[in-house]
Structures are given as structure tokens and as C-alpha cells.
Protein backbone atom coordinates (compact mmCIF):
# COMPACT_ATOMS: atom_id res chain seq x y z
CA UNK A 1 0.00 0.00 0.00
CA UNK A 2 1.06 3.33 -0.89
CA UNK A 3 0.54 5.38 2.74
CA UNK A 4 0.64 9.49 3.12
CA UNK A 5 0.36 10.75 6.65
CA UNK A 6 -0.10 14.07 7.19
CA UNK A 7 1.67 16.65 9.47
CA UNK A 8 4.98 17.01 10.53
CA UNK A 9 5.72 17.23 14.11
CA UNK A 10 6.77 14.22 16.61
CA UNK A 11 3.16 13.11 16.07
CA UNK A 12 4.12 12.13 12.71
CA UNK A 13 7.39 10.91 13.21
CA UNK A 14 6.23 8.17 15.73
CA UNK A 15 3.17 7.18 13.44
CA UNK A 16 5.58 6.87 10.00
CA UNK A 17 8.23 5.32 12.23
CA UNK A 18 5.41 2.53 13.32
CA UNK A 19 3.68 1.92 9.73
CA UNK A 20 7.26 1.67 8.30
CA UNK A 21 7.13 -2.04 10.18
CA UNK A 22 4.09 -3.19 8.56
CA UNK A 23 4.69 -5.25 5.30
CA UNK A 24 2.02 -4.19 4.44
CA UNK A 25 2.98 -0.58 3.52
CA UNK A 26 4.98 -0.22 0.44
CA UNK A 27 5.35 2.87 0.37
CA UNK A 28 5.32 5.59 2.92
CA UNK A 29 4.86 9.63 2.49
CA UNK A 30 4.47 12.70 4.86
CA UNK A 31 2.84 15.89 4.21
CA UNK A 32 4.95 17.88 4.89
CA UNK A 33 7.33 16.17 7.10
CA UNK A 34 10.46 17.14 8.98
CA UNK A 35 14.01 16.07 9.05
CA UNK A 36 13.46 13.26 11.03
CA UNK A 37 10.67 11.71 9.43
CA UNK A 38 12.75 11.74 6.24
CA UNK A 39 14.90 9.07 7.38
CA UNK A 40 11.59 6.70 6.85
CA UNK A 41 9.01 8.51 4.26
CA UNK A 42 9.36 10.73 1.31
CA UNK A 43 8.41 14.41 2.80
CA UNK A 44 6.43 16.06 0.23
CA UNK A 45 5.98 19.84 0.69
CA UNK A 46 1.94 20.20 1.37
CA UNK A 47 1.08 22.27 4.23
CA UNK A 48 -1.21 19.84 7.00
CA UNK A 49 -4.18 22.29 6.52
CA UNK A 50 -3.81 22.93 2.82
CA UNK A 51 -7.07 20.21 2.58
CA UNK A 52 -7.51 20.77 -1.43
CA UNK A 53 -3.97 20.81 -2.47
CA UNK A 54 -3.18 17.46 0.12
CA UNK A 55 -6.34 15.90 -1.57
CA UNK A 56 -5.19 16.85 -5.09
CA UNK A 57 -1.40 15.01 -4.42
CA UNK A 58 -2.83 12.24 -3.11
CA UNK A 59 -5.73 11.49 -5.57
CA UNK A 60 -2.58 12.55 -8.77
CA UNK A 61 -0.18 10.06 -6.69
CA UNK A 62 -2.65 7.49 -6.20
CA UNK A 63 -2.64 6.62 -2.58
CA UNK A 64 -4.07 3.68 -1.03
CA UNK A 65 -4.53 4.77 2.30
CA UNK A 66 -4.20 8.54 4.39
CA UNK A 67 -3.39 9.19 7.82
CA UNK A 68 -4.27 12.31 8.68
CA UNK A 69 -2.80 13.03 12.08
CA UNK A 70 -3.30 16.79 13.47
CA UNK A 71 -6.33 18.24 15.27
CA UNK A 72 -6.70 21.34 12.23
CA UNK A 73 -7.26 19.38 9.31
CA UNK A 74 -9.36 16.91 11.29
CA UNK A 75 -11.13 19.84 12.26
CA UNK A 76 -11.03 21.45 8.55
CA UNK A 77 -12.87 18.23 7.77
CA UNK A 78 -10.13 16.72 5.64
CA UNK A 79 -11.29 13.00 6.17
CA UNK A 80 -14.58 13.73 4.99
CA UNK A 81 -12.68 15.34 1.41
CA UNK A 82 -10.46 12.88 1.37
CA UNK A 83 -13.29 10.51 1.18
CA UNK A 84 -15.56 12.07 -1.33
CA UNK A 85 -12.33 11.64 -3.67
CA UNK A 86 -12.95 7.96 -2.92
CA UNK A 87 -9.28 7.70 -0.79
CA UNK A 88 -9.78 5.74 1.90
CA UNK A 89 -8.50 7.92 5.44
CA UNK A 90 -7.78 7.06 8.76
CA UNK A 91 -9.20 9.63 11.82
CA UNK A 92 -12.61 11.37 12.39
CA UNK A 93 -14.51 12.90 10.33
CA UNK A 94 -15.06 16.83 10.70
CA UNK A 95 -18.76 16.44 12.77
CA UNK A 96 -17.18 13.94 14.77
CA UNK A 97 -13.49 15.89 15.20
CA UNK A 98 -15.89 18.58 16.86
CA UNK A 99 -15.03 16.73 20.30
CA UNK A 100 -12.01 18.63 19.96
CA UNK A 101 -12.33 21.82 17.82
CA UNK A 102 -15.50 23.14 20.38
CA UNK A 103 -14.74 22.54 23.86
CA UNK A 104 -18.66 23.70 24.44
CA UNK A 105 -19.72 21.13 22.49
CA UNK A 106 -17.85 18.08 24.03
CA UNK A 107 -18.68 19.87 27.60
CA UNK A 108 -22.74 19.86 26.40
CA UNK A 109 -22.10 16.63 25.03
CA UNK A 110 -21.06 15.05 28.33
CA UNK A 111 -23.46 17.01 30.45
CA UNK A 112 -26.54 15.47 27.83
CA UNK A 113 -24.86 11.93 28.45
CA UNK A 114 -23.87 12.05 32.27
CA UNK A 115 -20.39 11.77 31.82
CA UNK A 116 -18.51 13.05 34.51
CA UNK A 117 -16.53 16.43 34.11
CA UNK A 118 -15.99 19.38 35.77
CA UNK A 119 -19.15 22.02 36.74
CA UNK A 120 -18.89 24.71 34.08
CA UNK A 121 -20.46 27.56 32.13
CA UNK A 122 -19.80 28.20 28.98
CA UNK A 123 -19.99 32.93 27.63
CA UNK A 124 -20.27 34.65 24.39
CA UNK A 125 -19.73 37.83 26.74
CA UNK A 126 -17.27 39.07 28.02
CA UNK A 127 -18.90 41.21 30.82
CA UNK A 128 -20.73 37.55 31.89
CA UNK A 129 -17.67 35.86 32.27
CA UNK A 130 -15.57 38.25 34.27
CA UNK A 131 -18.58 38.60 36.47
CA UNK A 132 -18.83 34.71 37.01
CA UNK A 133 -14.72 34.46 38.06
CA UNK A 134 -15.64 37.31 40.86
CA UNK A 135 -18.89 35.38 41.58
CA UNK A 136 -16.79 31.97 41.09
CA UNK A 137 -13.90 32.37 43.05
CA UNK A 138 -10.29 31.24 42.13
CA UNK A 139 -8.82 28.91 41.20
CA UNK A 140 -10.92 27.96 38.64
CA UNK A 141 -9.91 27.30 34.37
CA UNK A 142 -11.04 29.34 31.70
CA UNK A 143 -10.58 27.79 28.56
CA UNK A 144 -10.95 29.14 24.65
CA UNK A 145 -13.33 27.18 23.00
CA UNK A 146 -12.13 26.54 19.71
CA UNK A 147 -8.28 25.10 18.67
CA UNK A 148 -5.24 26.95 19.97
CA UNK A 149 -2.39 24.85 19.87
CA UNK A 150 -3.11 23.16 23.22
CA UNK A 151 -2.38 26.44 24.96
CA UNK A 152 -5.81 27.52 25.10
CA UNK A 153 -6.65 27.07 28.73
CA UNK A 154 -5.09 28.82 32.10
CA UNK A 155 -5.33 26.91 35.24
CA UNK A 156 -5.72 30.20 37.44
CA UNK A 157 -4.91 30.85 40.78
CA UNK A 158 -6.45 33.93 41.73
CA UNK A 159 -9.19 35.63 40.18
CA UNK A 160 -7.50 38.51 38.55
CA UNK A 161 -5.50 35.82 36.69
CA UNK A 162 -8.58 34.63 35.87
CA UNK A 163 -10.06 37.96 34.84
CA UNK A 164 -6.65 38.73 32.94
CA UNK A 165 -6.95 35.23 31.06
CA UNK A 166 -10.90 36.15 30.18
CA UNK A 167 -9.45 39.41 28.64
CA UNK A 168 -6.67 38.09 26.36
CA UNK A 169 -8.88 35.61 25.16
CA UNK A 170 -12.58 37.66 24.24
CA UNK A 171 -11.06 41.17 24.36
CA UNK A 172 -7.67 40.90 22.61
CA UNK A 173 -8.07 37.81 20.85
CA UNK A 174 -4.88 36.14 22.02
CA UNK A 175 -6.01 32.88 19.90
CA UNK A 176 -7.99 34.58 17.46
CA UNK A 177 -11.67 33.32 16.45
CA UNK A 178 -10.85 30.29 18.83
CA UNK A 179 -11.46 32.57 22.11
CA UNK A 180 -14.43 34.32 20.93
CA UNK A 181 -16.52 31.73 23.07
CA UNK A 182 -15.15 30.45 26.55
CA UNK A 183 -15.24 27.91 28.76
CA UNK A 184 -14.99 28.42 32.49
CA UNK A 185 -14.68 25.54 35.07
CA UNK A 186 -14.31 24.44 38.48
CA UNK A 187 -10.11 23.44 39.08
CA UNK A 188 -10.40 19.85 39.65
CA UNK A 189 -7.86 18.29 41.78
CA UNK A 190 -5.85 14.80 41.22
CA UNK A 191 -3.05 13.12 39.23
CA UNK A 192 -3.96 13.30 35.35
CA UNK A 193 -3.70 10.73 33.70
CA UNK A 194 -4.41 10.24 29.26
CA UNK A 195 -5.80 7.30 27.61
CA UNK A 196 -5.75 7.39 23.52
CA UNK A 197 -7.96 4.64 22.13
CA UNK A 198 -8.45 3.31 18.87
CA UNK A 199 -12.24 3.26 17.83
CA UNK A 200 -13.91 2.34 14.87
CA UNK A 201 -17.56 4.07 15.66
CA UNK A 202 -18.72 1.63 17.77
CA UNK A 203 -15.93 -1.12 19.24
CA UNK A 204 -13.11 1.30 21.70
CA UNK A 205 -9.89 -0.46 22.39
CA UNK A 206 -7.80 1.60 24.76
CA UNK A 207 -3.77 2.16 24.70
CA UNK A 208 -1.66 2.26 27.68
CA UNK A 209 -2.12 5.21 29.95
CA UNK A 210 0.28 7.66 30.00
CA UNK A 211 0.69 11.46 31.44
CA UNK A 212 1.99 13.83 29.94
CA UNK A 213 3.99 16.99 31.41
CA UNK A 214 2.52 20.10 30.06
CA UNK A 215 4.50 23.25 32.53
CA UNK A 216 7.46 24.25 30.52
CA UNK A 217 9.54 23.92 33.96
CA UNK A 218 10.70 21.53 36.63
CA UNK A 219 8.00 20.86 39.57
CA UNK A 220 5.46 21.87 36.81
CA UNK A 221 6.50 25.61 37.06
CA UNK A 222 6.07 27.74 34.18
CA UNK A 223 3.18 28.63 31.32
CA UNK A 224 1.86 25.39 29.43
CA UNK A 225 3.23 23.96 26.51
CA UNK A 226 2.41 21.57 24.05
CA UNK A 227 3.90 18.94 26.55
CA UNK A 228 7.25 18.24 27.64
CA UNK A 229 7.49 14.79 28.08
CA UNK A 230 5.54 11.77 28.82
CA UNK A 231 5.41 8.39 30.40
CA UNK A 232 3.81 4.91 29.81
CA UNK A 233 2.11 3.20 31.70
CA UNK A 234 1.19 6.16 34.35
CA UNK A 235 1.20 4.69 38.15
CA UNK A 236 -1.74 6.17 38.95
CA UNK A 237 -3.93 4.22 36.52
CA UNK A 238 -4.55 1.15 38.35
CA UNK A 239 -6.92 -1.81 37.06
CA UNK A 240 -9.62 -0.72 39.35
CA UNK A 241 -9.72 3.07 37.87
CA UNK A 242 -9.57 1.40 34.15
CA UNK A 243 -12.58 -0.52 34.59
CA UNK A 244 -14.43 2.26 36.00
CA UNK A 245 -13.15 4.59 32.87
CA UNK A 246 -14.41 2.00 30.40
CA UNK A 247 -17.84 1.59 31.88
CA UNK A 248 -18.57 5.26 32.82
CA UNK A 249 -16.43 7.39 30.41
CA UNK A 250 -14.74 5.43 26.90
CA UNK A 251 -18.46 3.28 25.99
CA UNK A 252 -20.14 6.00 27.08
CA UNK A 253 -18.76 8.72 24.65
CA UNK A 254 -18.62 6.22 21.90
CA UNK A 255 -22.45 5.61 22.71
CA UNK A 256 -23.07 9.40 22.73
CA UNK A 257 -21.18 10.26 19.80
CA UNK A 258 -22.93 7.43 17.49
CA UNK A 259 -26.16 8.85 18.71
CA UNK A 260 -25.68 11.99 18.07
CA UNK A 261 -25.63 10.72 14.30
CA UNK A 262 -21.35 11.59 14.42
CA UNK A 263 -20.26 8.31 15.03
CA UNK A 264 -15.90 8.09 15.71
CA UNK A 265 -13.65 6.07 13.88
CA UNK A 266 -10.12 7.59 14.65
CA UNK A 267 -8.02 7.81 17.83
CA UNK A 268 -10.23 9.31 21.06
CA UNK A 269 -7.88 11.33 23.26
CA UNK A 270 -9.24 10.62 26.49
CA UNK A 271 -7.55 13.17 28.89
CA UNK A 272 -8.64 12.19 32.53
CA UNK A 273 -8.27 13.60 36.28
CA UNK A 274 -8.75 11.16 39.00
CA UNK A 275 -10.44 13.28 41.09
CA UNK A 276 -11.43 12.12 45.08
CA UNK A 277 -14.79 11.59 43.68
CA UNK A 278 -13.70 9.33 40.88
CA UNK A 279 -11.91 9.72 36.95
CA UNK A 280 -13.75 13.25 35.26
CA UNK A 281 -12.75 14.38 31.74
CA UNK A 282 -10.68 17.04 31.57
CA UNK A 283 -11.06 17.38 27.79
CA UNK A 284 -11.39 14.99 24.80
CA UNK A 285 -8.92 15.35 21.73
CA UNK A 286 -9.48 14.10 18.33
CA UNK A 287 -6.07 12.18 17.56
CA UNK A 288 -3.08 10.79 19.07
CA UNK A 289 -1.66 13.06 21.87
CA UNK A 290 2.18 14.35 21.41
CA UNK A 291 4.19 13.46 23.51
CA UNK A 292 1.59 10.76 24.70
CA UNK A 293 1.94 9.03 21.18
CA UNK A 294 5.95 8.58 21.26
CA UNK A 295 5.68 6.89 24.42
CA UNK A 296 2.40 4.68 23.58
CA UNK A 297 3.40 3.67 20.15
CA UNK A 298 6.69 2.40 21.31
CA UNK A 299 4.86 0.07 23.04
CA UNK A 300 2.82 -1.43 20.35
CA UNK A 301 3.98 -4.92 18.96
CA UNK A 302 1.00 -5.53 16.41
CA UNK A 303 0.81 -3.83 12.87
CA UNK A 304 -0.32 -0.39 13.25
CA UNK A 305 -1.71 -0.61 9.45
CA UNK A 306 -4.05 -3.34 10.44
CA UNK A 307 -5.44 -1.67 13.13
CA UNK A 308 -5.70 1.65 11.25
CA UNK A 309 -7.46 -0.11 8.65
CA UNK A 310 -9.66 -2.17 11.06
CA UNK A 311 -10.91 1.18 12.54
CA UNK A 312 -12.41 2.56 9.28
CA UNK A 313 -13.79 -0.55 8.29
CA UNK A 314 -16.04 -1.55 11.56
CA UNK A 315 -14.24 -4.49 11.91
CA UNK A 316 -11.77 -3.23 15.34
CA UNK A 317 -13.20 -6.04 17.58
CA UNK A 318 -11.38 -9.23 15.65
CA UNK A 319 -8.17 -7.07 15.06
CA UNK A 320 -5.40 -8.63 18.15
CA UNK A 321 -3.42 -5.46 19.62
CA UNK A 322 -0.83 -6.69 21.75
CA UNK A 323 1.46 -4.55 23.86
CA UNK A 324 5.00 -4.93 25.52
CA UNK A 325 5.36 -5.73 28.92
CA UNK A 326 7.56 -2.87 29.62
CA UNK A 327 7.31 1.09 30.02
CA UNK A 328 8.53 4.09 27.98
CA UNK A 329 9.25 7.87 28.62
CA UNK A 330 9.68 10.04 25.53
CA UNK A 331 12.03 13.60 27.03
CA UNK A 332 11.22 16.47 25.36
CA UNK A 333 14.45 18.56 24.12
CA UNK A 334 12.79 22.28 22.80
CA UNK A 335 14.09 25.11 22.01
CA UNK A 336 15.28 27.92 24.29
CA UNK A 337 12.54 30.53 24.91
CA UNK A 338 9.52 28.17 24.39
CA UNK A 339 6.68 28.30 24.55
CA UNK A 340 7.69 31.88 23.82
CA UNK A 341 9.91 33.24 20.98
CA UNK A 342 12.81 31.19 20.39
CA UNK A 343 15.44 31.63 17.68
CA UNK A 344 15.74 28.51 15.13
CA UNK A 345 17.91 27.15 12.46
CA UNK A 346 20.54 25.87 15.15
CA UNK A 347 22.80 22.39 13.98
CA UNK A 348 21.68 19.09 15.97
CA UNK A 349 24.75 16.93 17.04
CA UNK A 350 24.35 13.70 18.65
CA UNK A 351 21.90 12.27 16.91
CA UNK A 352 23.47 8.97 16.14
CA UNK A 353 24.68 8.21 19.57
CA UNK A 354 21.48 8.82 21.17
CA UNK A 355 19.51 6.83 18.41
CA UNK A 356 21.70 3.56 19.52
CA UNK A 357 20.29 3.16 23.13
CA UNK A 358 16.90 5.22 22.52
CA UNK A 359 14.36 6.26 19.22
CA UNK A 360 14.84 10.22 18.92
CA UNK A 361 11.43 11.42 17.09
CA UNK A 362 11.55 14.91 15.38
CA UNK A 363 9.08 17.10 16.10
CA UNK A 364 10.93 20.81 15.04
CA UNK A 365 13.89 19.64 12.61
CA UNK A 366 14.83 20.29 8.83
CA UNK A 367 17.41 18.67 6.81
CA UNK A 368 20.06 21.76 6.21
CA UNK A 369 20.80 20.55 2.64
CA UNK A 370 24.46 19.30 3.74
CA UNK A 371 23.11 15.87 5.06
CA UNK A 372 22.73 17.51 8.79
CA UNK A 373 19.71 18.48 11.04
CA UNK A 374 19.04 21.88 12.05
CA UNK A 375 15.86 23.24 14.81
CA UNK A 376 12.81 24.52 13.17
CA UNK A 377 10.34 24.67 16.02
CA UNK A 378 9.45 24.84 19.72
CA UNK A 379 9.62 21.60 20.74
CA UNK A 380 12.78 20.31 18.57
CA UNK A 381 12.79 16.27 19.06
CA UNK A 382 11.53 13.56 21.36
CA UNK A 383 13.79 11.10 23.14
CA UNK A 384 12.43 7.72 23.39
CA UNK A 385 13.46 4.85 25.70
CA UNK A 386 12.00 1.78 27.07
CA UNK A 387 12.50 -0.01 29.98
CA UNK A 388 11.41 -3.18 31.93
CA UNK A 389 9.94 -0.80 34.88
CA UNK A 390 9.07 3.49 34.38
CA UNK A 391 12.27 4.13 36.32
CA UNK A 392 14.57 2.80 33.60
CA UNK A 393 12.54 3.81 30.89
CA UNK A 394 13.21 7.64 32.26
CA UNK A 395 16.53 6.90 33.46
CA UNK A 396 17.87 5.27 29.50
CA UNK A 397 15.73 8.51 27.93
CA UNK A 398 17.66 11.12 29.76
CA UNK A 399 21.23 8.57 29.33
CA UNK A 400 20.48 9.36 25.54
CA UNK A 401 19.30 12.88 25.72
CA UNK A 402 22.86 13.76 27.22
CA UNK A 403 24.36 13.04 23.83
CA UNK A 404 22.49 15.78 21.71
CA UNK A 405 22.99 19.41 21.90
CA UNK A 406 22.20 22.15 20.26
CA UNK A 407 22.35 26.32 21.10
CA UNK A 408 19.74 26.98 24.02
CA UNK A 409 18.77 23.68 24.18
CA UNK A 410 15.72 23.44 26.90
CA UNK A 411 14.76 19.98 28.64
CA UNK A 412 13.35 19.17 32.00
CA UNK A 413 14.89 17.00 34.62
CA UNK A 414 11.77 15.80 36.36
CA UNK A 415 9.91 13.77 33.79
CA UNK A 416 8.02 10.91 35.11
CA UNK A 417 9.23 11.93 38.69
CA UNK A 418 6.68 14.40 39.67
């Protein structure tokens, strides 16, 4: 089968890196790819939202199969064009992606469907909203409704932080149409925890747990990020807390969404708190988490193609995923400055000696045209170990993180440890 994912961040690098062990898969592409991911698929330069001109390549390059991996052409509905061009494509379609791209809506969905979540209100004004923080108290989360990068909510301590968050978001547009409508919560308390799951609109399968590390900082200090690092399996999801997941939050959603006429064949993002009053959703995402997907996928021992392939064809229940007995923790190494400006275009070293004890995914890399690596983004690559127990996993990660460098190079030292 001739395969084209598309996006280009660690994401993407951990998903090509996984269908390039399928026999299956003939030939792999990525749209548009990084200097990583070139090391296993041809990189063809197609911006991830472009959804015409990635529909146009693949329909004039005759693709069997396309995996398209990022929340904004999910979102932009590029499934559902991908489809109607008669190419057969792996994640959610656009009314089902919504679980994602409208934080109201998955918050309305699960208060329609009982599914536990935090109390909330969800403004169009401005006025409203500022009034319900005073009323509220702090802390309490306000969170942009729409897509924003994963940066789109502030865990507040205090209510002017609150107020100040409600203001960049409705008043100066810090995320742009995305902020226009808001979200504000109660602050749950608990360890969080993620589950991704595989589901093909009615049968849910879920991954190993993992958590990710969102604070830019040690001791989860700092503004959020797109995530820092990540660990699988987390500690805190024992067998006990699974079972009541499955029964009160994964069938449940499937359930809801099918009802709703929006049925989900993709990868659910489950991302959980386990509050003193049991697991409550903290949010759903439409795809494969990053980090949480570097860590999870390294764990996989069945053919990812077949179970893509199972999930858009109904058929997820007689598909056998099996999973390594061990655990993995995937360091993020970003740039200096983020999740602020940062300066790019630096030279990677190290690559090579850290790829022989761990798998180093790119998430912000470019080939520099002289057969070397150079940064492009925020977060810059994802180191990748496993281990027979979590403590080796993080301690052969940050063995092989000590061989790369690169100016301003930014990493924390607590993954998995706090």
C-alpha cells in the first residue's frame, strides 16, 4: 500500500516510524514532514491544513490509504474530502473531530450523556464571564473554546488571573476566532492521567495510559506547553480506575457520539483527572496526543496498518493489539525561549549516539541541505526509551538525551518523577 500521513511534528514521526514495520505498507509519504521523518518517508511539501492541495497530491499520486494526524485538518474536515475523492483515510470525520475543535460542544455533550466532568459555564460575553470568576472564586480554568495549539486554557490561581486570562482571550483575541466563546470551570484536583484509544464508531480499544507533562519547567513551574514529556504506563492508573473509565467514560462517549448521528472512527484522546470523587474528563482530543503518542506507540507490537485499517472498516473487535510488557518515557528537548519566541535554524549533534540506546522522534527539525539536522520549532525532538519498569525507561531517555545538543537547548529534569 502506498501510505501518506499528514503533518509534521513528533506526532508524525512516531506514526511513519510505526507503519514503516508493517509489510504491508509499500510505500510511505508525509505531508509535509520534517528532518526526522525523512529518514523513513518521502516528505512532500503540502502544508497539514492545505485540505484541497493534500487531496489533489494524493488522488494525482494514487494513494491507497491517508493518515491524517493533526487536530486542524481533522477539524477542517479533511477525512470527509479525502473521502468524497474515494481515498480511503484514517481519523474522524469533521462532525465527529468537533469533540475537539468546540470545547462547548464536548462539555454539552457530556453534560446530555452524564459523563462526569468538571461544573462549568460556557460565555459569548465578556462582561458575563468576568462577572462569574468574581462570583466563582479562584482557582478555577477558563478555557478558549475553539483550537489553539493546546495552549488555550489557564489553570488560574487567583481571580484577577482569571479575569486577565478572560481578557486576552474575548477582548484581545490572544487565539484569534478560537477565544471568541469560553469555557470556564471548576479546578479539579488529582493526578492526570491520558488514555488514547483506537475506535472504529462503535468497538473502543484503549492504549496504555500515560501522562503527559505540560509546565514548561521543573516541579510543573512555568506557562503550558504543548507537553514536555511523557510516560507509559502512568502509576496512577490502576486496574480498578480502568474498569471504571471504560464503563462510565470510553463506551459512554462512543455511545453518545454514534447517537448523536457523528459516530468516531479515529483515535479518542481521552484526557482524565482522577479526582477524590472518581476519573472526570478534563477534555477529549481528536487524535493521538504528542508526547503521549511517542511513548504509547513504542509500546505497540501488532501492525499499526491493520489496526488503522480495522478502525475505518467496523471491523476493530477481531483485530489482536498486543502490547509490551515494559514502560517508555519520551524527554522532550525544545528550544530555548519556548513556549515563547525562540530563535531557530541551530545544527543538531548527537543524533546517532542517542539513536543507539533510545528512538529520537523529530518534532521541530529540517534537513540543512548538507546531510545535517538543524531546529525549526518549539519543541525540537523527542527522546524515546523503554525499559522493563518506568524508572529505567526515564533513566535510558535522559542517558540518551545527554548526547544531543544544540544552542539553548531546553529539557526538563523531572519527567516521570513528579
Amino acid at each position: 500500500m502506498k501510505v501518506l500521513i499528514v503533518g509534521g511534528g513528533g506526532r508524525e514521526h512516531a506514526i511513519a516510524w510505526a507503519l514503516a514495520k508493517s509489510p504491508k505498507v509499500t510505500q510511505l509519504f508525509c505531508a509535509p514532514g520534517n528532518g526526522g521523518i525523512a529518514s523513513v518517508a518521502q516528505c512532500v511539501p503540502i502544508k497539514a491544513t492545505d485540505v484541497e492541495g493534500m487531496v489533489a497530491w494524493a488522488r494525482d499520486n494514487a494513494m491507497d490509504f491517508v493518515v491524517v494526524a493533526p487536530d486542524d485538518p481533522l477539524a477542517l474536515g479533511m477525512v470527509d474530502a479525502m473521502e468524497a475523492a474515494g481515498i480511503p483515510a484514517f481519523g474522524p470525520r469533521a462532525d465527529a473531530a468537533v469533540i475537539e475543535a468546540s470545547k462547548i460542544f464536548s462539555k454539552n455533550l457530556m453534560a446530555k450523556y452524564h459523563i462526569p466532568t468538571a461544573k462549568y459555564r460556557t460565555f459569548t460575553n465578556m462582561e458575563q464571564a468576568l462577572a462569574y470568576v468574581q462570583a466563582e472564586g479562584a482557582p478555577i480554568v477558563v478555557k478558549a473554546d475553539g483550537l489553539a495549539l493546546g495552549k488555550g486554557v489557564v489553570v488560574a490561581q487567583s481571580v484577577a488571573e482569571a479575569q486577565d486570562a478572560v481578557r486576552a482571550m474575548m477582548s484581545d483575541q490572544k487565539f484569534g476566532a478560537a477565544g471568541t466563546r469560553l469555557v470556564i470551570e471548576e479546578c479539579m484536583t488529582g493526578p492526570e492521567v491520558t488514555v488514547l484509544a483506537f475506535c472504529d464508531g462503535e468497538h473502543l480499544v484503549p492504549m496504555p495510559s500515560s501522562q503527559d507533562h505540560k509546565r514548561a519547567f521543573d516541579g510543573n513551574q512555568g506557562p503550558n506547553t504543548g507537553g514536555m514529556g511523557a510516560i507509559s504506563p502512568s502509576p496512577n492508573y490502576t486496574p480498578e480506575v480502568a474498569k471504571r473509565c471504560m464503563e462510565e467514560i470510553f463506551l459512554p462517549t462512543v455511545a453518545a457520539l454514534k447517537a448523536e448521528g457523528r459516530p468516531f472512527q479515529g483515535v479518542i484522546y481521552f484526557g482524565l483527572m482522577l479526582t477524590p470523587d472518581g476519573p472526570k474528563v478534563v477534555e477529549y482530543n481528536a487524535r493521538f496526543g504528542d508526547p503521549e503518542c511517542q511513548a504509547v506507540l513504542s509500546l505497540l507490537e501488532s501492525d499499526l496498518m491493520d489496526i488503522l485499517l480495522a478502525c475505518r472498516s467496523g471491523t476493530l473487535d477481531q483485530v489482536d493489539i498486543r502490547w509490551r510488557d515494559q514502560a517508555a518515557c519520551c524527554l522532550v528537548l525544545a528550544s530555548g525561549g519556548y513556549p515563547g519566541s525562540y530563535q531557530t535554524g541551530y545544527p543538531i549533534s548527537g543524533l546517532e549516539e542517542a539513536g543507539k540506546s533510545a528512538v529520537v522522534f523529530h518534532a521541530g527539525t529540517r534537513a540543512d541541505g548538507q546531510g545535517g539536522v538543524v531546529t525549526s520549532g518549539g519543541r525540537v525532538l523527542g527522546v524515546t526509551a523503554l525499559g522493563a519498569d518506568l524508572n529505567a525507561a526515564i533513566d535510558g531517555a535522559y542517558a540518551a538525551a545527554k548526547h544531543i545538543s544544540f544552542t539553548d537547548m531546553h529539557y526538563r529534569t523531572d519527567i516521570g518523577r513528579v
